[in-house]
Protein backbone atom coordinates (compact mmCIF):
# COMPACT_ATOMS: atom_id res chain seq x y z
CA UNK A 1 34.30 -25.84 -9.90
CA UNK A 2 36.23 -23.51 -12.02
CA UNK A 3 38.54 -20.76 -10.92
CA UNK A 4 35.87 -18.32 -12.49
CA UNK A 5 33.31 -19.54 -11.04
CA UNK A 6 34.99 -19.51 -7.65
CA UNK A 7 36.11 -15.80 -8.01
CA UNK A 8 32.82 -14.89 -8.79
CA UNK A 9 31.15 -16.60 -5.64
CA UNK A 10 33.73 -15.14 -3.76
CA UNK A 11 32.93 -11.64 -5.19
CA UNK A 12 29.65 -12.15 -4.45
CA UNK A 13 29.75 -13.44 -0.82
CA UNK A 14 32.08 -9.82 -0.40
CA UNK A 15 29.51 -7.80 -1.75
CA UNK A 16 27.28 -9.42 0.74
CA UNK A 17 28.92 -8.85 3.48
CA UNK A 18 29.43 -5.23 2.49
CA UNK A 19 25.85 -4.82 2.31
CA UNK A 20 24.82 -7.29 5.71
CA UNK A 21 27.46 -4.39 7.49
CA UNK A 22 26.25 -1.20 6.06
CA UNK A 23 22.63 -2.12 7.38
CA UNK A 24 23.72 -3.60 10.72
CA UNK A 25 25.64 -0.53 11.17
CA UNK A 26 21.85 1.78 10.29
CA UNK A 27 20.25 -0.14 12.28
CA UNK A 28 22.42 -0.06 15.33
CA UNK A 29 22.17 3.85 14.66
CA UNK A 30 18.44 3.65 14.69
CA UNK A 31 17.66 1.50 17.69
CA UNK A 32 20.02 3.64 19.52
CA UNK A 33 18.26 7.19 18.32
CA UNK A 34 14.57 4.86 19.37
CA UNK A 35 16.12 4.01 23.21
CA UNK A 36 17.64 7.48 24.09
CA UNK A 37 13.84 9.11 23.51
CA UNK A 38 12.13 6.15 25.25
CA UNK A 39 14.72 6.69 28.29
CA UNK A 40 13.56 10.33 28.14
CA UNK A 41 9.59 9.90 28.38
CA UNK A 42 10.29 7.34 31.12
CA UNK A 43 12.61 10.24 33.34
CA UNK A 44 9.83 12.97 32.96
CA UNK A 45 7.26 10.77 34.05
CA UNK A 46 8.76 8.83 36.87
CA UNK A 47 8.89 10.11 40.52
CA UNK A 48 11.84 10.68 41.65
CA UNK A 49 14.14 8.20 44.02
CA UNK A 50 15.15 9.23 47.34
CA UNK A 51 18.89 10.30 48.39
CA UNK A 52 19.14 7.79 50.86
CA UNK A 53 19.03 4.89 48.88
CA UNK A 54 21.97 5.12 47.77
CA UNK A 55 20.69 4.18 44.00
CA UNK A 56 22.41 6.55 41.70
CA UNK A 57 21.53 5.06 38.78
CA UNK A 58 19.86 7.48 36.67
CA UNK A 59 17.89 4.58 34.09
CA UNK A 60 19.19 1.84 32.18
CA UNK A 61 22.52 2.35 30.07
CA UNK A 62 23.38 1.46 26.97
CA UNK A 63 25.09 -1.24 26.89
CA UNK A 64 22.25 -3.00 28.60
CA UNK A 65 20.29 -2.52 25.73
CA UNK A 66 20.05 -4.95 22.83
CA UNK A 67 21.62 -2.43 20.50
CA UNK A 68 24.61 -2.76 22.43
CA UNK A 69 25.01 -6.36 22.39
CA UNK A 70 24.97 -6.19 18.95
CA UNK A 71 27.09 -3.53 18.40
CA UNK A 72 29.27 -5.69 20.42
CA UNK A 73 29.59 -8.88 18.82
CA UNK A 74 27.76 -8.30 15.90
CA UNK A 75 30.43 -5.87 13.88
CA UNK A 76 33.78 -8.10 15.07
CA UNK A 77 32.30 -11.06 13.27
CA UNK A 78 30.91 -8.87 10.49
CA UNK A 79 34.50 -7.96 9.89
CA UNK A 80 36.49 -11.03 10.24
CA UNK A 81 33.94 -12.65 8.05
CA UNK A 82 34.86 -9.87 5.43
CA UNK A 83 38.43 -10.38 5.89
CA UNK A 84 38.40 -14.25 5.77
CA UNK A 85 36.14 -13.72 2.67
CA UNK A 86 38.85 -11.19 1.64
CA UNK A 87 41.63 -13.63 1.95
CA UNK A 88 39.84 -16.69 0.10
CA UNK A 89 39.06 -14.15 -2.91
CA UNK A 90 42.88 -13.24 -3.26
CA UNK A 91 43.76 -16.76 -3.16
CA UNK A 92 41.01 -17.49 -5.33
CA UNK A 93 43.13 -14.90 -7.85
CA UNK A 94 46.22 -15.80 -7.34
CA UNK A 95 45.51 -19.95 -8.66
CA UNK A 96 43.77 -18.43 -11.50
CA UNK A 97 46.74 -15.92 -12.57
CA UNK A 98 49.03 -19.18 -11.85
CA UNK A 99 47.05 -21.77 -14.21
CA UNK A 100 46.37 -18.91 -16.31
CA UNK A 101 50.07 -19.18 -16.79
CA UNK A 102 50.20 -22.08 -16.82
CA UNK A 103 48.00 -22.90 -19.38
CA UNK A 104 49.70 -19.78 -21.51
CA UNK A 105 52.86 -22.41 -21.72
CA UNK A 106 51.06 -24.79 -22.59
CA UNK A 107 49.52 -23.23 -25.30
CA UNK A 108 53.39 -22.17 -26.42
CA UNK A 109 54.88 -25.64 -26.08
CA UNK A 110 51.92 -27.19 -28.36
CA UNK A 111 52.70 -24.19 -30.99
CA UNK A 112 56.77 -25.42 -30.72
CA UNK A 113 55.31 -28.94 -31.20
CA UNK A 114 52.72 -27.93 -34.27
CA UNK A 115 55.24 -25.93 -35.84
CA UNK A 116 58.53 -29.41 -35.28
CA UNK A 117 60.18 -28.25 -32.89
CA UNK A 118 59.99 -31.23 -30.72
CA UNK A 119 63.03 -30.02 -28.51
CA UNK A 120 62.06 -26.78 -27.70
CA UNK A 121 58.29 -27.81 -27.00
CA UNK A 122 60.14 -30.36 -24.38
CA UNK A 123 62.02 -27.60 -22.75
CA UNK A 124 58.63 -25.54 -22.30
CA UNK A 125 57.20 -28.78 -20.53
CA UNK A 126 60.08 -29.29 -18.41
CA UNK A 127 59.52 -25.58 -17.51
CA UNK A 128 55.77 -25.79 -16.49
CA UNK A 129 56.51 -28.45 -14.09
CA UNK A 130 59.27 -26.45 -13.30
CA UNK A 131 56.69 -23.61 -12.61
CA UNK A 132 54.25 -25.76 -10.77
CA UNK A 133 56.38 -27.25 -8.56
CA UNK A 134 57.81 -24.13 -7.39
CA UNK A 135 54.36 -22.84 -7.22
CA UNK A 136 52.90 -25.71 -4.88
CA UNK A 137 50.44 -26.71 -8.17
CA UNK A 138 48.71 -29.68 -6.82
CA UNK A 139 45.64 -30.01 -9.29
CA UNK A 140 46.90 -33.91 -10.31
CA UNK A 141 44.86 -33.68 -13.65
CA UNK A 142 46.78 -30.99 -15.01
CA UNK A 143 50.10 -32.08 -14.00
CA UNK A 144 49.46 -35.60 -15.43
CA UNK A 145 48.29 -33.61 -18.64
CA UNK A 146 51.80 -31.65 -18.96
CA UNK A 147 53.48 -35.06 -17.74
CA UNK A 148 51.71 -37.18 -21.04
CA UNK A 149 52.11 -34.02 -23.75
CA UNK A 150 56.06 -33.60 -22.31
CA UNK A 151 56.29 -37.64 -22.84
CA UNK A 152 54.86 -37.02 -26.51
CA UNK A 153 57.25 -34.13 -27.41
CA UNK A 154 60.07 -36.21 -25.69
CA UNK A 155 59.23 -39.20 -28.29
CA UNK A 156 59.16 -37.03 -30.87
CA UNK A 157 62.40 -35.82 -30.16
CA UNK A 158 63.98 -38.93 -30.13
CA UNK A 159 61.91 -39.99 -33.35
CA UNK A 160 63.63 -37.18 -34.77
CA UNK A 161 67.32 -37.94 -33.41
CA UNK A 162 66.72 -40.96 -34.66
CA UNK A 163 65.39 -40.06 -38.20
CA UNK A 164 68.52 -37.84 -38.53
CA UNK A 165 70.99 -40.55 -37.42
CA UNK A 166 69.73 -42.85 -40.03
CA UNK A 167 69.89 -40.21 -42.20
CA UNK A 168 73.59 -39.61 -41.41
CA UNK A 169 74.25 -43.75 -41.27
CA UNK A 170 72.95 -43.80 -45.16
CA UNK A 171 74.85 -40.96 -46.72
CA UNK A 172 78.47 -42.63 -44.85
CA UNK A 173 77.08 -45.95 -46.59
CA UNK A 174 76.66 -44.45 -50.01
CA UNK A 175 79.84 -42.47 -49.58
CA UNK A 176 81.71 -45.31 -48.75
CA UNK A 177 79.94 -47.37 -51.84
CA UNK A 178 81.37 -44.14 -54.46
CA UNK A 179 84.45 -44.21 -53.12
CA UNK A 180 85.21 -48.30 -53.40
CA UNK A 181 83.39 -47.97 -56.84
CA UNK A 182 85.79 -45.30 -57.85
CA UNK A 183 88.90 -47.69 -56.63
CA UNK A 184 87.41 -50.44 -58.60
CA UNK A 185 87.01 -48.42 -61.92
CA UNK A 186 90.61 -47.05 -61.21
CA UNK A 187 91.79 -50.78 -61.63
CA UNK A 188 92.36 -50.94 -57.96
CA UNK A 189 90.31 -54.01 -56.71
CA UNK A 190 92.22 -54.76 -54.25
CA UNK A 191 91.61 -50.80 -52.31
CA UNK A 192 87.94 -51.36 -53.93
CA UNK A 193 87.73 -54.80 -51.67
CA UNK A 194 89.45 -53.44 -48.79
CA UNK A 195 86.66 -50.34 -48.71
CA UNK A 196 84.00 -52.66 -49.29
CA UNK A 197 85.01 -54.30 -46.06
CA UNK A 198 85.04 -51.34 -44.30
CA UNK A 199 81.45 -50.50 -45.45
CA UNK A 200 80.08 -53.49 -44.22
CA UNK A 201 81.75 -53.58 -40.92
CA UNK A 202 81.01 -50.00 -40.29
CA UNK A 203 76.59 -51.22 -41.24
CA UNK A 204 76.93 -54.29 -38.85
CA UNK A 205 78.48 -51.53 -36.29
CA UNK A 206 76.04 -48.98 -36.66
CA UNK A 207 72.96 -51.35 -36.79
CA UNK A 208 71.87 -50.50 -40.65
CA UNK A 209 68.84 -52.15 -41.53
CA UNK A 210 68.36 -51.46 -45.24
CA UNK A 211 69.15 -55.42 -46.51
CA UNK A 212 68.48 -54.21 -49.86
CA UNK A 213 71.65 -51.68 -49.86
CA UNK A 214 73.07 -54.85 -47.56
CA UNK A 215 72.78 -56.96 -50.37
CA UNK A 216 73.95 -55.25 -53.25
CA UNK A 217 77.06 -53.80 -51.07
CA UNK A 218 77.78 -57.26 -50.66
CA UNK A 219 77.29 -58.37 -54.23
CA UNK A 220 79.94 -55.53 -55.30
CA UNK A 221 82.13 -56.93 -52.46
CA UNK A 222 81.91 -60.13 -54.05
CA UNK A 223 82.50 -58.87 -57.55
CA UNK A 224 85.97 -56.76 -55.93
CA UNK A 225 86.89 -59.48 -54.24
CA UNK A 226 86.83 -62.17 -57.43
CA UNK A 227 89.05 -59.05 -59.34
CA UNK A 228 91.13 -59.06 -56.84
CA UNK A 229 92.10 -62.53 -56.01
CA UNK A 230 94.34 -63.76 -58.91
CA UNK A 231 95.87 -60.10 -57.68
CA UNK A 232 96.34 -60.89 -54.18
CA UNK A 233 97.81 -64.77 -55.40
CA UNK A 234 100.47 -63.05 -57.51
CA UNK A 235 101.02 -60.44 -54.88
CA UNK A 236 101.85 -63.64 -52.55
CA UNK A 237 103.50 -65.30 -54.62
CA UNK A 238 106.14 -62.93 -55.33
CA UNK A 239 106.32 -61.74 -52.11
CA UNK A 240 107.01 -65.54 -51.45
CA UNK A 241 109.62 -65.20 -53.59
CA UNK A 242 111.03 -61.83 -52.20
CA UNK A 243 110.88 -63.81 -48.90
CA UNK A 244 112.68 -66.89 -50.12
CA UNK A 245 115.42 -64.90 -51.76
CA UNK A 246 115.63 -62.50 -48.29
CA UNK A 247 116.20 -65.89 -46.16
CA UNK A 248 118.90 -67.20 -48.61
CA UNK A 249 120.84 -63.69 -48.15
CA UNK A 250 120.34 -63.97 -44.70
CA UNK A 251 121.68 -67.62 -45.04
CA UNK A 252 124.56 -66.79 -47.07
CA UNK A 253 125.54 -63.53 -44.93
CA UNK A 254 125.47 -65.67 -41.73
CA UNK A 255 127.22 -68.34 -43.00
CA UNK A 256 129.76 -65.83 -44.47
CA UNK A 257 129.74 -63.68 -40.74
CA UNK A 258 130.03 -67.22 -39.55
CA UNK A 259 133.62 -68.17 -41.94
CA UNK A 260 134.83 -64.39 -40.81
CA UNK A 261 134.28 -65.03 -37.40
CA UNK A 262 136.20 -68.45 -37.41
CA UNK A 263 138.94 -66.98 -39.48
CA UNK A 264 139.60 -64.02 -37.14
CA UNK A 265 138.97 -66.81 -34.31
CA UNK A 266 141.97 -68.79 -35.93
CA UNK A 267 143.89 -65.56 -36.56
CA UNK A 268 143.56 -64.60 -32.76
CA UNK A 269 144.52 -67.79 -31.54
CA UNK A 270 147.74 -68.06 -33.62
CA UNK A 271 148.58 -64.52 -32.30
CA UNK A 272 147.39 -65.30 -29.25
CA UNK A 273 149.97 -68.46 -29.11
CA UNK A 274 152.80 -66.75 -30.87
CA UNK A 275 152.58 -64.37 -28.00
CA UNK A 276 152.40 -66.66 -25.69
CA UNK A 277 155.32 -68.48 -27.30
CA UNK A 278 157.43 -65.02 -27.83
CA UNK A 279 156.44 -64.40 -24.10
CA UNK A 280 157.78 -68.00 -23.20
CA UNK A 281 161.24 -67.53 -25.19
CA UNK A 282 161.45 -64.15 -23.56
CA UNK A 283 160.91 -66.21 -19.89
CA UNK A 284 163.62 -68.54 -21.27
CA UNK A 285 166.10 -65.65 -22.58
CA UNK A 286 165.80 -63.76 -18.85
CA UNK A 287 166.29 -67.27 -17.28
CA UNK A 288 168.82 -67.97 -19.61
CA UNK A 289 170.48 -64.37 -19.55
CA UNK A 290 170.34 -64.82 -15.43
CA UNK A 291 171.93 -68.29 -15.52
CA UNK A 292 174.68 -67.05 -18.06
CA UNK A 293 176.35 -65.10 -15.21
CA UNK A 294 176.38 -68.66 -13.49
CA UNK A 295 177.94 -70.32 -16.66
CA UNK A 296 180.88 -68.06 -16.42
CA UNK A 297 181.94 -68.00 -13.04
CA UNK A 298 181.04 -72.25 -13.23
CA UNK A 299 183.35 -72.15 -15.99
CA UNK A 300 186.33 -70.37 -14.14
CA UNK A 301 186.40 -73.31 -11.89
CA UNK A 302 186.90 -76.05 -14.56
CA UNK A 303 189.54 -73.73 -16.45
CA UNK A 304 191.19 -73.90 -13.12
CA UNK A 305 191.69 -77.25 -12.76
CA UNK A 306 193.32 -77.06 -15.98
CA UNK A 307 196.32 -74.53 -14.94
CA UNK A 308 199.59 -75.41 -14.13
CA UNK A 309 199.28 -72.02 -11.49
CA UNK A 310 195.23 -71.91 -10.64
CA UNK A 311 195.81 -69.49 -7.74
CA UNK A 312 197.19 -67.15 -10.20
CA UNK A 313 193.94 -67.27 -12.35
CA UNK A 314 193.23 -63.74 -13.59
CA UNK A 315 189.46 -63.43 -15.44
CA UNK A 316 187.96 -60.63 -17.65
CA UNK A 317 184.90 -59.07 -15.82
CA UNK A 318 181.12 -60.54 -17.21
CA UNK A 319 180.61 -57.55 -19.33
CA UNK A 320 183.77 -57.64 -20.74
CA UNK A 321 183.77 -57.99 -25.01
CA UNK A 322 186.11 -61.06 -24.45
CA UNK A 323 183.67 -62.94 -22.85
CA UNK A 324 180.58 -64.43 -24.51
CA UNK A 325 178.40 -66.76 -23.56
CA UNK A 326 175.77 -68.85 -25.63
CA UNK A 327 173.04 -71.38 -24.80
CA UNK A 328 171.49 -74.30 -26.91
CA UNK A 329 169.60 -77.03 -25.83
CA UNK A 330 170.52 -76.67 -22.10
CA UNK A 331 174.02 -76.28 -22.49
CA UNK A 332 176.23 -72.98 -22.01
CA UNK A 333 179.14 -72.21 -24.26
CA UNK A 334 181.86 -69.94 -22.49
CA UNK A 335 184.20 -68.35 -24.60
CA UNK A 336 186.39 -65.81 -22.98
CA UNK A 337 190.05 -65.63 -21.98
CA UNK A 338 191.81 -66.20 -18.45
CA UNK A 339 195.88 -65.07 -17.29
CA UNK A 340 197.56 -67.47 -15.25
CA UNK A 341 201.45 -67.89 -14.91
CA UNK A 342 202.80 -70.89 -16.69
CA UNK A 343 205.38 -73.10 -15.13
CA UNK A 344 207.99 -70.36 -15.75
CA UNK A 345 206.23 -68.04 -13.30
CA UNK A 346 205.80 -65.87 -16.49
CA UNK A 347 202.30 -64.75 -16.92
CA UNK A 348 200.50 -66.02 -20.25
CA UNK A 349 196.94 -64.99 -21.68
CA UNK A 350 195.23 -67.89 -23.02
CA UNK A 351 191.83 -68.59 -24.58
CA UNK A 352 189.09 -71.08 -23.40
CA UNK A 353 185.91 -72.91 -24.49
CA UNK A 354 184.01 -74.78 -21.35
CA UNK A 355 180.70 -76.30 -22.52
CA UNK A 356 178.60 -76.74 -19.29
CA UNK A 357 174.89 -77.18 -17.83
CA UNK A 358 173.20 -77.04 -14.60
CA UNK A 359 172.74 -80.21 -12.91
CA UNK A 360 170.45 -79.24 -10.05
CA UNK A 361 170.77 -76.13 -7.49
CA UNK A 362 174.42 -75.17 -7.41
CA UNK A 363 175.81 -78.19 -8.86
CA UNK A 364 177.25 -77.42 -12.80
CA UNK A 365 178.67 -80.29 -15.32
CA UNK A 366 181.20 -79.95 -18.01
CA UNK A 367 180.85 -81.63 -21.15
CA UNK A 368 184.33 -80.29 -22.20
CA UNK A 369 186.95 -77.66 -21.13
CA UNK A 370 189.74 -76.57 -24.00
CA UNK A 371 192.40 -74.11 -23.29
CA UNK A 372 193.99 -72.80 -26.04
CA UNK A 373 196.91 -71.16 -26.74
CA UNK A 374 197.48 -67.78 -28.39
């Protein structure tokens, strides 16, 4: 049944109920008018009751009467019937104003969808069942209907996305073809090949399924690519070359870094050993200046053995210019002078020479001891 149908029926079974009140309501007045006159003839003609009976009931009430049993239970019902009829005609009202609505965006979204816009026709789906959820819709057939016209305008939408991508994909590709076709007229095959490469990376990427553009991007490929071979060769071989001609540098400057090195090797090791030599005749002088001391006073005793007076032996001190002491090949030279009385008892100044060596601790030998006269 339709929602205008139902609001009718329900307007009609309100006006009925209006009407079944109004008359149970004039006849309750008119039964009751009816009883009070019949309750009157009945009092003037009966006799009437003794006081000692107790019965002080003057005839029968109302509410013992018909009239007042419907009165009763008659009008309640009446009047929850109205309301419950009441009720179901405001609900009745309220679905139609909702799918009223609801069929008022409906109406919009197939306008958006007429007119190509898929995306906002989607959105005015999404917002009917939006609407209908939060509106406890539960009439299936119309929510399947928004459900398969949303599903329409959502493949439309993506038929368009798609349609634009493509779109997008084909103007990069003939972009990209201009530009290598610009390097290739420019006399650059090489960029042109390079670009061409690109372009069909970036189809395979980007799922292009034009073979015919495929194909003839790939035939001008080919054609930058056979333009730039012999290039690319001669570009290899003199880089080849440049490499070749690098490494024999590098050769030569190693070998030369090499012949520096060894030279300042050699050139540190013969300083290195004339130090140490120099250092080692140093060691010798000190040993040699320490054992001179030695020499001399050694050399006292031997010119002593040589005087006629030894006790009266008189010697210049160490530091004295007339002594001097030399040293070659382990032997000391003493030259100095010595006074000593002669076998007069006068005393004479005489020179010396002892030529001696160390033998061992302490121990001294002379090769020769000369005293000479002045």
């Amino acid at each position: 049944m339709s929602t205008d149908t139902t609001d009718a029926t329900c307007d009609i079974a309100l006006a009925a109920t209006i009407i079944s009140l109004r008359h149970t309501l004039a006849r309750a007045m008119g039964d009751a008018t009816t009883a009070c006159d019949q309750c009157a003839r009945r009092q003037a003609t009966a006799p009437p009751l003794a006081a000692s009976s107790g019965n002080t009931d003057s005839g029968p009430t109302f509410w013992n009467t018909d009239l007042g049993l419907i009165t009763a239970v008659g009008i309640p019902l009446v009047l929850i019937l109205g309301i419950a009829i009441g009720w179901a005609s405001w609900s009745a009202h309220s679905r139609q104003q909702v799918a009223r609505h609801i069929s008022d965006i409906q109406q919009e979204a197939a306008q958006l969808l007429t007119a190509g816009d898929a995306s906002g026709a989607s959105q005015k789906y999404a917002s009917v069942l939006k609407y209908m959820d939060s509106n406890d819709v539960t009439d299936d057939d119309t929510r399947n209907e928004v459900l398969e016209e949303k599903a329409h305008a959502d493949a439309k939408v993506a038929q368009i996305a798609a349609a634009d991508a493509a779109k997008q994909i084909a103007q990069h590709v003939s972009e990209m073809r201009q530009e290598a076709a610009r390097l290739l007229t420019a006399g650059d095959p090489i960029g042109a090949s390079q670009e061409y490469a690109q372009l069909v990376n970036y189809m395979d990427n980007n799922g292009f399924t034009n073979n015919d553009t495929r194909s003839e991007v790939l035939q001008e490929k080919a054609n930058a690519d056979a333009k730039s071979a012999p290039i690319l060769a001669a570009n290899a071989e003199e880089q080849r070359l440049k490499d070749e001609a690098a490494a024999q540098r590098a050769a030569a400057d190693a070998a030369k870094q090499q012949e520096e090195e060894q030279a300042a090797e050699a050139v540190r090791q013969r300083e290195q050993a004339a130090a140490e030599e120099a250092a080692e005749q140093q060691r010798e002088q000190a040993a040699i200046q320490a054992r001179s001391h030695d020499a001399y006073t050694m050399s006292q005793e031997f010119v002593k053995d040589q005087l006629k007076s030894p006790a009266t032996a008189q010697f210049q001190p160490f530091d004295s210019p007339k002594v001097s002491v030399t040293y070659s090949d382990g032997w000391y030279t003493v030259y100095a002078v010595v006074d000593a009385q002669n076998g007069f008892g006068a005393l004479i100044r005489s020179s010396y020479i002892c030529k001696l060596k160390p033998i061992g601790g302490d121990q001294w030998q002379a090769d020769s001891t000369d005293i000479l006269d002045n």
